[in-house]
C-alpha atoms as a PDB file:
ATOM      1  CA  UNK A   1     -26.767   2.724   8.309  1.00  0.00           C
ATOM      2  CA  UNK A   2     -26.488   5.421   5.985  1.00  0.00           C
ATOM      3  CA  UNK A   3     -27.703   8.516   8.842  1.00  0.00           C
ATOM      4  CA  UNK A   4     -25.592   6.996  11.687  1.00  0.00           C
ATOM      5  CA  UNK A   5     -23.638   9.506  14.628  1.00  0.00           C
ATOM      6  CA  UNK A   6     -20.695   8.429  12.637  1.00  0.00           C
ATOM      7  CA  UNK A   7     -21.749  10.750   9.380  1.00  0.00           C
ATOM      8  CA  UNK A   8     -23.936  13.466  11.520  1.00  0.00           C
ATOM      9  CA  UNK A   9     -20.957  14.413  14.153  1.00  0.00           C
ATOM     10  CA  UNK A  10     -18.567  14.040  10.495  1.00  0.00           C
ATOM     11  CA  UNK A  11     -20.699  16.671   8.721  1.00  0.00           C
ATOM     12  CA  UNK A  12     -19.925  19.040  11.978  1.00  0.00           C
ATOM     13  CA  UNK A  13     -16.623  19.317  10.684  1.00  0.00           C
ATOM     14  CA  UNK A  14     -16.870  20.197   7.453  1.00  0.00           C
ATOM     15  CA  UNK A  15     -14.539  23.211   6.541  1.00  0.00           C
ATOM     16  CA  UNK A  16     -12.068  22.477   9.367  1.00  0.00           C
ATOM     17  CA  UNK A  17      -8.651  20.961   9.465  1.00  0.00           C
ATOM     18  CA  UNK A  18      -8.857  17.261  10.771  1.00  0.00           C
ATOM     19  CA  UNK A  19      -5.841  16.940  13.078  1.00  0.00           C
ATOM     20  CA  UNK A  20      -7.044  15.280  16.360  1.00  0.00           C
ATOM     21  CA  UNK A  21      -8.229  12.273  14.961  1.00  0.00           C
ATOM     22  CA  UNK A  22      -7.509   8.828  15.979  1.00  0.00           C
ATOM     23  CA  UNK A  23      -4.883   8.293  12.366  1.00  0.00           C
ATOM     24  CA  UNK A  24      -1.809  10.312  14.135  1.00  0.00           C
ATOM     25  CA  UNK A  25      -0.646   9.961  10.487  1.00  0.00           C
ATOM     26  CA  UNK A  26      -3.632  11.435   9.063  1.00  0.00           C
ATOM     27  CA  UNK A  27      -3.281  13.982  11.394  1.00  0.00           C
ATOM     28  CA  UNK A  28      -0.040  14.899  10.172  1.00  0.00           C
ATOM     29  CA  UNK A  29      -1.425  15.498   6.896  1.00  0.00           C
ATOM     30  CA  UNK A  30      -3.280  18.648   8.547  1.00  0.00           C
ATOM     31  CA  UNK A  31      -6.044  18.208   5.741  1.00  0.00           C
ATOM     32  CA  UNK A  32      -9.611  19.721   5.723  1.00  0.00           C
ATOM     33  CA  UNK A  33     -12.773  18.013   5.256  1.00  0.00           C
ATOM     34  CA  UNK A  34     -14.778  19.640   1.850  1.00  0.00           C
ATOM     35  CA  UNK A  35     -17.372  16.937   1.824  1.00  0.00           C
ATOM     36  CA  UNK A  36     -18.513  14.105   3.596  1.00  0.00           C
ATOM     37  CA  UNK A  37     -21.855  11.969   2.910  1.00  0.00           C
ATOM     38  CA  UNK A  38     -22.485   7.933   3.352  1.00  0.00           C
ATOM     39  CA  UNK A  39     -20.204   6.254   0.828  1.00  0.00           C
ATOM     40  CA  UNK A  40     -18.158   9.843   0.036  1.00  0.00           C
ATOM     41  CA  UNK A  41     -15.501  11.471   1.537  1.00  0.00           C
ATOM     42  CA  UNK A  42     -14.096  14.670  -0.066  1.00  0.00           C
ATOM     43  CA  UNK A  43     -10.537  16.287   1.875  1.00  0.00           C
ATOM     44  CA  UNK A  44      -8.333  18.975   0.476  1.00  0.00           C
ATOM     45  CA  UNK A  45      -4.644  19.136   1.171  1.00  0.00           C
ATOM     46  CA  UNK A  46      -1.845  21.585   0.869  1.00  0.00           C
ATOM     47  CA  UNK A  47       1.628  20.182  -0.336  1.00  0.00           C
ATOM     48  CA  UNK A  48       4.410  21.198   2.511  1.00  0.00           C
ATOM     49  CA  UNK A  49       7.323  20.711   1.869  1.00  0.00           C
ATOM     50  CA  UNK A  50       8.069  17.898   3.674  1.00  0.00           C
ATOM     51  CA  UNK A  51       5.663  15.749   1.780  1.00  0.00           C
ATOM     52  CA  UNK A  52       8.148  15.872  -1.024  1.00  0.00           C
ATOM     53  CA  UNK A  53      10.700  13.771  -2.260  1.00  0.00           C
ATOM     54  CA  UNK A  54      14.522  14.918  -3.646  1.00  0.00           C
ATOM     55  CA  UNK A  55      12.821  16.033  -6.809  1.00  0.00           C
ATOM     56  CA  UNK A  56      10.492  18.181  -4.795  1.00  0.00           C
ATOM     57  CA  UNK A  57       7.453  16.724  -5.741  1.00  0.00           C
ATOM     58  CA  UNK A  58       4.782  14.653  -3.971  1.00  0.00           C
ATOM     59  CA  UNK A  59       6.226  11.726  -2.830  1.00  0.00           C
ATOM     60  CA  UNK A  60       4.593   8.487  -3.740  1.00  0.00           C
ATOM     61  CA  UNK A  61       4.272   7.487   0.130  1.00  0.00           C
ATOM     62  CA  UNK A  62       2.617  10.784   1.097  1.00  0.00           C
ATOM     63  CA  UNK A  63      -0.180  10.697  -1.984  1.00  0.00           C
ATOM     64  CA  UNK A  64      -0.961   7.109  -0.543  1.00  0.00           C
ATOM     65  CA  UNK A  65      -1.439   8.114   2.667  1.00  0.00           C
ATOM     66  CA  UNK A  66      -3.968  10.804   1.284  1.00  0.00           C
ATOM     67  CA  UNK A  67      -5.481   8.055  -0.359  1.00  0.00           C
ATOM     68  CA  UNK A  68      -5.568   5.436   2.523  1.00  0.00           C
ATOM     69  CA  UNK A  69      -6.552   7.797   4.523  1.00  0.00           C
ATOM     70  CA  UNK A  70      -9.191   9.314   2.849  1.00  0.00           C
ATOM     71  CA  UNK A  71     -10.770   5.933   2.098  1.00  0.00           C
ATOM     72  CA  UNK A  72     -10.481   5.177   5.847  1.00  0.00           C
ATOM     73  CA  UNK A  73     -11.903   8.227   6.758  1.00  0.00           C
ATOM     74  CA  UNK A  74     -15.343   7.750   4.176  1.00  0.00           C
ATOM     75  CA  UNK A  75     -15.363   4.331   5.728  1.00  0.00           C
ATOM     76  CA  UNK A  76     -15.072   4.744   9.416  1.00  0.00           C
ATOM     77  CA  UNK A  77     -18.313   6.869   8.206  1.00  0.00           C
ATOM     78  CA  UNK A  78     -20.076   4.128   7.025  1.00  0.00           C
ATOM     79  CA  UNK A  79     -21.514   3.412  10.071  1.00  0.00           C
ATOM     80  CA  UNK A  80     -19.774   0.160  10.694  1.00  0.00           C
ATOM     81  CA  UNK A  81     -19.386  -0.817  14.493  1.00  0.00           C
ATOM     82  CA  UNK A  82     -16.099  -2.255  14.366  1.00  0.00           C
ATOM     83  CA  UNK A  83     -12.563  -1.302  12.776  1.00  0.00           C
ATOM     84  CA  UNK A  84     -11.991  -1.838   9.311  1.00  0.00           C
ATOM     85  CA  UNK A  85      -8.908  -1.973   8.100  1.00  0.00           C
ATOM     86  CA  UNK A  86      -7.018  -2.194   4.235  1.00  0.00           C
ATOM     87  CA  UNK A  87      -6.012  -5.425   2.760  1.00  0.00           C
ATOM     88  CA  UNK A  88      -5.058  -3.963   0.075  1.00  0.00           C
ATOM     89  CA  UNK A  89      -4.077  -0.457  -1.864  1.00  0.00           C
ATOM     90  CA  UNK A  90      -3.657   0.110  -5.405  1.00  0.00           C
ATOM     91  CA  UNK A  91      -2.520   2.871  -6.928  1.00  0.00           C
ATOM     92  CA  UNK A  92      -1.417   4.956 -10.381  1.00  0.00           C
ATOM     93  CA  UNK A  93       0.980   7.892 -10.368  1.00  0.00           C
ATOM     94  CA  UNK A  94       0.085   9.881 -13.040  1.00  0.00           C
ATOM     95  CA  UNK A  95       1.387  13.104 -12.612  1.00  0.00           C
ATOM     96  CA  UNK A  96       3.212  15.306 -10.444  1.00  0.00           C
ATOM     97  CA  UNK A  97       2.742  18.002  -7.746  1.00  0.00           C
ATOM     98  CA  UNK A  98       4.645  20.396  -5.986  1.00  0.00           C
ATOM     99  CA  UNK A  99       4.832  22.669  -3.052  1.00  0.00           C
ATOM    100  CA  UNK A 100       2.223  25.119  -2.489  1.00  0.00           C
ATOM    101  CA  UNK A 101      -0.400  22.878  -4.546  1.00  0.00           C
ATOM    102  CA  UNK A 102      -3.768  22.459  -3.224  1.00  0.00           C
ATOM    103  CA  UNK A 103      -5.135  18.973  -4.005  1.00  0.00           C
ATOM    104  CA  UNK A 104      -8.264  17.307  -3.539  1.00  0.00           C
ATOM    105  CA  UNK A 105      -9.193  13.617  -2.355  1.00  0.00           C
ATOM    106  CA  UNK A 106     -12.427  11.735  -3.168  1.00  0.00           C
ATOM    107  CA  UNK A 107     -12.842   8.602  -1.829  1.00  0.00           C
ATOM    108  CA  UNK A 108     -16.128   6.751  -2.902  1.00  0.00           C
ATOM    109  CA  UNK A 109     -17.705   3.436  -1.599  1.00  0.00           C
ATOM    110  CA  UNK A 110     -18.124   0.959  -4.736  1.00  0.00           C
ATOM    111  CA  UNK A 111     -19.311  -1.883  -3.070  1.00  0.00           C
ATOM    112  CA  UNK A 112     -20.395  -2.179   0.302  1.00  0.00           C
ATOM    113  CA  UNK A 113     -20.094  -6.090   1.655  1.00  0.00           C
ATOM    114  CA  UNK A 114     -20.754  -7.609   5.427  1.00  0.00           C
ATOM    115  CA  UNK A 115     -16.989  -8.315   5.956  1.00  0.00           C
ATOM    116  CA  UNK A 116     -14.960  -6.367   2.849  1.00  0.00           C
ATOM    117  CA  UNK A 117     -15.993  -2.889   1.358  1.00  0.00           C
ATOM    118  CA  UNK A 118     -14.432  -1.839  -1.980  1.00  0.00           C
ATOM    119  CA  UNK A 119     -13.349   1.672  -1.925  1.00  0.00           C
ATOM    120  CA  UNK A 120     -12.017   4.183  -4.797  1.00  0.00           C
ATOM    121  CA  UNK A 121     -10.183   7.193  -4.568  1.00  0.00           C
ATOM    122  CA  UNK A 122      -8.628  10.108  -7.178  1.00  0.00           C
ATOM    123  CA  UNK A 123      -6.427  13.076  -5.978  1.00  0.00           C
ATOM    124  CA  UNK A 124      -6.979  15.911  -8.697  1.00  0.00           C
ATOM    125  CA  UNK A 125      -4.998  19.018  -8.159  1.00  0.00           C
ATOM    126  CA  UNK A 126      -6.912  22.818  -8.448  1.00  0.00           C
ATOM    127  CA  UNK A 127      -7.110  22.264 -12.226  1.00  0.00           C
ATOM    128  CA  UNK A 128      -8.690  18.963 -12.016  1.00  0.00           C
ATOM    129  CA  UNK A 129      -5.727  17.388 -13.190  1.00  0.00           C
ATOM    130  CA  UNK A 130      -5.221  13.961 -11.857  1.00  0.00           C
ATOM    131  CA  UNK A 131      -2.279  13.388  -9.630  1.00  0.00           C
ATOM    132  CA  UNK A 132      -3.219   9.780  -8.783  1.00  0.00           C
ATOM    133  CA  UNK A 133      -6.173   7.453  -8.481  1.00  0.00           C
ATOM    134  CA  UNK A 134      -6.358   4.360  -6.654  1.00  0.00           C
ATOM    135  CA  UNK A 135      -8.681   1.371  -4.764  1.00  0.00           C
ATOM    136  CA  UNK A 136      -8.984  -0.732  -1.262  1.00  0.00           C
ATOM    137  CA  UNK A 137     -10.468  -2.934   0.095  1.00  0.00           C
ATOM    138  CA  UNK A 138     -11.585  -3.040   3.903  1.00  0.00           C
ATOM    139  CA  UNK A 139     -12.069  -5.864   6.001  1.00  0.00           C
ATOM    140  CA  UNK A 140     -14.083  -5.809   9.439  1.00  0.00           C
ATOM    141  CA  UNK A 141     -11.466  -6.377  12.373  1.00  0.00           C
ATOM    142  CA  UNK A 142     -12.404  -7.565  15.982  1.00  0.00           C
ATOM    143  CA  UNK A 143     -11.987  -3.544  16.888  1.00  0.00           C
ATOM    144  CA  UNK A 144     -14.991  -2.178  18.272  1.00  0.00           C
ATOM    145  CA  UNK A 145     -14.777   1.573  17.223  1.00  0.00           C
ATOM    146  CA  UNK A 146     -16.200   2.079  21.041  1.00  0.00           C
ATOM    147  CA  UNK A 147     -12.610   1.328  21.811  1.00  0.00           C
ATOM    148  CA  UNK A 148     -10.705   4.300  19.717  1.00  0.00           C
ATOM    149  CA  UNK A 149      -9.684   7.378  21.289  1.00  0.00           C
ATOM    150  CA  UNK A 150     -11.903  10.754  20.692  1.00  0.00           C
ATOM    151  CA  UNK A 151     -14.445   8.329  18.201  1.00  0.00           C
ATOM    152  CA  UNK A 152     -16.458  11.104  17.971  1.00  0.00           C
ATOM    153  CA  UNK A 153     -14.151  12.581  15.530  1.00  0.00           C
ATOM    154  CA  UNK A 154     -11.956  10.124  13.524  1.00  0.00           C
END
């Protein structure tokens, strides 16, 4: 599973802004893929404005979105002929970020089961300072991925 049409039409869109993707939510995130390969997903992210809380820094609910999303993304990549979805999203805060701030997302693939795959993810600003880190894990749903809108694309 690990060259699938999934991954090859995926590494097409490397360097562009993933915004008409089936995750209208990830779409709103406007974010563009850096690196993609079986069990990796790599997407960088501009802090608007309106990702921020009162304090004007990234809100908590926007960095796990990045997160979730990411992860789904690197998953949906895996190959996997049906919908997987979380059951589950931990995550640390560990520093802030602010408008204007680039910031990366890695998602990588720890374990890779028949029904549940284990995910982890980091968002590290341009430094390499760590914002926030986190894990999932996926379960296979009844959703074949036939059945998404624009599957080609994510």
């Amino acid at each position: 599973m690990e060259d699938n049409i999934f991954l090859r039409n995926y590494k097409k869109l490397i360097g562009t802004t993933i915004n008409q993707s089936p995750s209208k939510a990830g779409n709103w995130l406007e974010g563009v893929l850096r690196e993609v390969e079986y069990g990796l997903l790599v997407m960088e992210y501009t802090v608007r404005e309106e990702f921020c809380n009162p304090g004007n820094i990234l809100h908590g609910g926007v960095a796990s979105l990045m997160l979730d999303d990411v992860i789904g993304g690197a998953n949906y990549v895996t190959g996997n002929e049906y919908l997987m979805t979380s059951i589950n999203l931990n995550i640390d805060f560990l520093a802030a970020a602010h408008v204007g701030e680039k910031l990366t997302v890695e998602a990588k693939l720890v374990r890779g089961g028949r029904n549940v795959n284990h995910w982890k993810a980091k968002i590290t600003n341009a430094e390499g300072k760590l914002i926030a880190k986190g894990s999932s894990n996926l379960i296979v749903t009844q959703v074949p991925i036939s059945s998404l809108s624009d599957n080609s694309s994510r």
